[in-house]
Protein backbone atom coordinates (compact mmCIF):
# COMPACT_ATOMS: atom_id res chain seq x y z
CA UNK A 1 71.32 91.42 116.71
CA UNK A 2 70.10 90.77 113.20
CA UNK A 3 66.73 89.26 112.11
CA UNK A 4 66.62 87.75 108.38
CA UNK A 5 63.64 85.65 106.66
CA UNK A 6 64.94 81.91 106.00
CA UNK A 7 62.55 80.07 103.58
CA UNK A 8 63.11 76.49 102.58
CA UNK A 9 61.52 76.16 99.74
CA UNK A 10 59.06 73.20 98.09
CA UNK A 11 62.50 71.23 96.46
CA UNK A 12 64.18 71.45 99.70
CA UNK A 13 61.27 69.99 101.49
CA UNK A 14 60.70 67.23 98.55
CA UNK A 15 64.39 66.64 98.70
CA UNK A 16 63.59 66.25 103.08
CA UNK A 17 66.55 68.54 103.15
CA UNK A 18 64.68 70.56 106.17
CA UNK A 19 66.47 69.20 109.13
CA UNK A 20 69.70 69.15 107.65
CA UNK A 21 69.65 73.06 106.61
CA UNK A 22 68.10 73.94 109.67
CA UNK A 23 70.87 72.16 111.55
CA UNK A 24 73.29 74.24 109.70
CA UNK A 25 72.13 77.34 110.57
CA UNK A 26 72.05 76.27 113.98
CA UNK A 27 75.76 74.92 113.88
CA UNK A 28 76.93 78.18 112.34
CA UNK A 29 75.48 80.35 116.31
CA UNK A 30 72.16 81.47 114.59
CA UNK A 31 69.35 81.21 116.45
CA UNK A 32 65.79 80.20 114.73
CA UNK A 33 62.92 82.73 116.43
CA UNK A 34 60.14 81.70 114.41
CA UNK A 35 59.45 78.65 112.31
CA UNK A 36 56.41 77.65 110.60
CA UNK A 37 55.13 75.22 107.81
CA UNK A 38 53.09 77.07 105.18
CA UNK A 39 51.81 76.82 101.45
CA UNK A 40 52.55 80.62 99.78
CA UNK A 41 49.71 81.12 98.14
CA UNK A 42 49.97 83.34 94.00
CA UNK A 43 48.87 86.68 96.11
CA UNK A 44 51.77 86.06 98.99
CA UNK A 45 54.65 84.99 96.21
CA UNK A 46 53.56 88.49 93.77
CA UNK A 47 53.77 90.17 97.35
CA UNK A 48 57.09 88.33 98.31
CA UNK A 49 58.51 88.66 94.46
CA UNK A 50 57.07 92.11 93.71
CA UNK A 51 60.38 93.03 91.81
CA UNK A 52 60.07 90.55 89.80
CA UNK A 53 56.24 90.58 88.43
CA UNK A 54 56.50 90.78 84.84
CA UNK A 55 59.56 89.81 84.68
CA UNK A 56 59.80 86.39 81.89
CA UNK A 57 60.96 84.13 84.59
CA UNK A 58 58.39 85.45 86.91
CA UNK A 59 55.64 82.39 86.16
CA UNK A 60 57.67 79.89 87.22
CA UNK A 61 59.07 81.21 89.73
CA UNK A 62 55.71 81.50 90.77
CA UNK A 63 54.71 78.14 90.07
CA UNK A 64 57.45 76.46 92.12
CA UNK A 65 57.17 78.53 94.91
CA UNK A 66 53.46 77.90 95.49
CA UNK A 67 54.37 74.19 94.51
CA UNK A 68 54.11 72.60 97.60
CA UNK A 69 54.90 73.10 101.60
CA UNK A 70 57.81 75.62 102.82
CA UNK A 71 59.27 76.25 106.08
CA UNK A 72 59.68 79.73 106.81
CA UNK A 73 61.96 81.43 109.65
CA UNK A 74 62.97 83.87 111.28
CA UNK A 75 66.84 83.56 112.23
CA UNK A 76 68.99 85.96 114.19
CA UNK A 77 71.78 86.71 114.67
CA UNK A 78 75.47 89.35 114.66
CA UNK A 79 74.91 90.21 110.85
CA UNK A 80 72.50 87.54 110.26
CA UNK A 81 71.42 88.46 106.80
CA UNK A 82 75.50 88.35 105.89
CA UNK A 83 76.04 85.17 107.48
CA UNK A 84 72.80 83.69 106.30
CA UNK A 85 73.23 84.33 102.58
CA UNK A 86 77.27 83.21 102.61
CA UNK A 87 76.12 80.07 104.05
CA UNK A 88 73.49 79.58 101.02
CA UNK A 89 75.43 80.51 98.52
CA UNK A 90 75.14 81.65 95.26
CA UNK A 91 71.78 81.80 94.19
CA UNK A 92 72.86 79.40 91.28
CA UNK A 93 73.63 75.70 92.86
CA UNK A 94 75.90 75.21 89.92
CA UNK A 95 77.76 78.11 91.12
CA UNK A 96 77.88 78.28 94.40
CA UNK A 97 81.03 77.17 96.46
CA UNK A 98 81.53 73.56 98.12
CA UNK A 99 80.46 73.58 101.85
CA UNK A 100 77.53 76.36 101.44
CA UNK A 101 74.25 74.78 101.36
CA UNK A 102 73.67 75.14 97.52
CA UNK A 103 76.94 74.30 96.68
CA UNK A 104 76.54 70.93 98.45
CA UNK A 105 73.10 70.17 97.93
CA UNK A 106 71.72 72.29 94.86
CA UNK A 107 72.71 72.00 90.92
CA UNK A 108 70.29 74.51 89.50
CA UNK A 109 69.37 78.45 89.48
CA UNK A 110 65.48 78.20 90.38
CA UNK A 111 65.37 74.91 92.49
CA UNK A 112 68.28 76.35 94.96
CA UNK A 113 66.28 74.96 98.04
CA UNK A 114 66.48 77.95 100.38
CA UNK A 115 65.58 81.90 100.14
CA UNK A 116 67.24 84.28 102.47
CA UNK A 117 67.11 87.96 102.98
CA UNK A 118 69.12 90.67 100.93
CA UNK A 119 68.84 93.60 102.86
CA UNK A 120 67.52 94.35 105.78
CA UNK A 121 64.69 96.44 104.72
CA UNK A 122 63.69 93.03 102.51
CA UNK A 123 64.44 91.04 105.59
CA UNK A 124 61.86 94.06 107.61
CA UNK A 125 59.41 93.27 104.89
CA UNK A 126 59.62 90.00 104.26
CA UNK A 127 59.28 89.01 108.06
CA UNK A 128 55.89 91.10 108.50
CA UNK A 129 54.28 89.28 105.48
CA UNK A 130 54.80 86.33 107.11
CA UNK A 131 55.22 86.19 111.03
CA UNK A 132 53.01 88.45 113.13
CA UNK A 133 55.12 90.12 116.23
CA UNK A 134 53.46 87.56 118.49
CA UNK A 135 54.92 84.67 115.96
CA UNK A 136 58.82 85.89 117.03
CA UNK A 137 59.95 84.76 120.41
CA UNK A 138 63.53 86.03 120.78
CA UNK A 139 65.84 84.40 123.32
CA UNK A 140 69.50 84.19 124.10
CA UNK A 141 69.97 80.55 124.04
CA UNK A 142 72.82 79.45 127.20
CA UNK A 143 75.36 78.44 124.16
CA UNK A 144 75.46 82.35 123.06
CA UNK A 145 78.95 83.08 125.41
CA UNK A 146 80.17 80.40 123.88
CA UNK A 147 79.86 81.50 120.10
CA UNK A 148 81.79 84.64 119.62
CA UNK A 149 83.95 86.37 122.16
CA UNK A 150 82.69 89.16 124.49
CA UNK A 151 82.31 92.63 122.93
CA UNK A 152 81.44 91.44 119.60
């Protein structure tokens, strides 16, 4: 099993997109560990987006991520980060294929509702600035035989 950081971000919680991503990820077999509501604060989002500090887009990136309220998760799963950024999408809404969650709900390159994971070590560090061990309550959920085929 995979763990990835999941954030839906301020648009997607304007847009009250929340329970309709989240039910996607949970009709696609992955299962949510951790969930909270949070405001990212300008330290947390030059933590979270240290690649990009100085960067020109970097302000408002910052701007709109500490916008407003976010949902952030934990989600696991067989190649979670994989699965989890296919069923985004491209980062760009605009470009992103029909039936991913940008492409059906997202027209634009910074308010693309949704962050997920690129690596694992981002997915390792991402998850410890936000969830403490005690926040992450793995389970098998009973559904589990019934999503992939044993030995996978």
């Amino acid at each position: 099993m995979q763990q990835t950081l999941v954030l839906l971000k301020p648009d997607c919680m304007e847009r009250r997109l929340a329970g309709r991503v989240i039910a996607r990820i949970e009709d696609k077999g992955l299962n949510i560990i951790a969930l909270k509501l949070m405001r990212v604060t300008p330290e947390l989002a030059r933590r979270h987006y240290a690649e990009h500090v100085g960067k020109h887009f970097y302000p408002p990136l910052e701007a709109f991520i500490t916008s407003g309220p976010l949902v952030a998760m934990v989600v696991e799963g067989l190649e979670a980060i994989a699965v989890m950024r296919k069923l985004a999408g491209a980062t760009n809404g605009r470009d992103a294929e029909p039936g991913t969650i940008r492409g059906d709900f997202s027209c634009s390159n910074r308010l693309n509702l949704l962050h997920a994971s690129d690596g694992p070590e981002a997915a390792e560090r991402e998850i410890g600035m936000l969830f403490t061990p005690e926040e992450i309550l793995p389970h098998t959920p009973t559904i589990f035989p019934w999503l992939r085929a044993a030995g996978e």
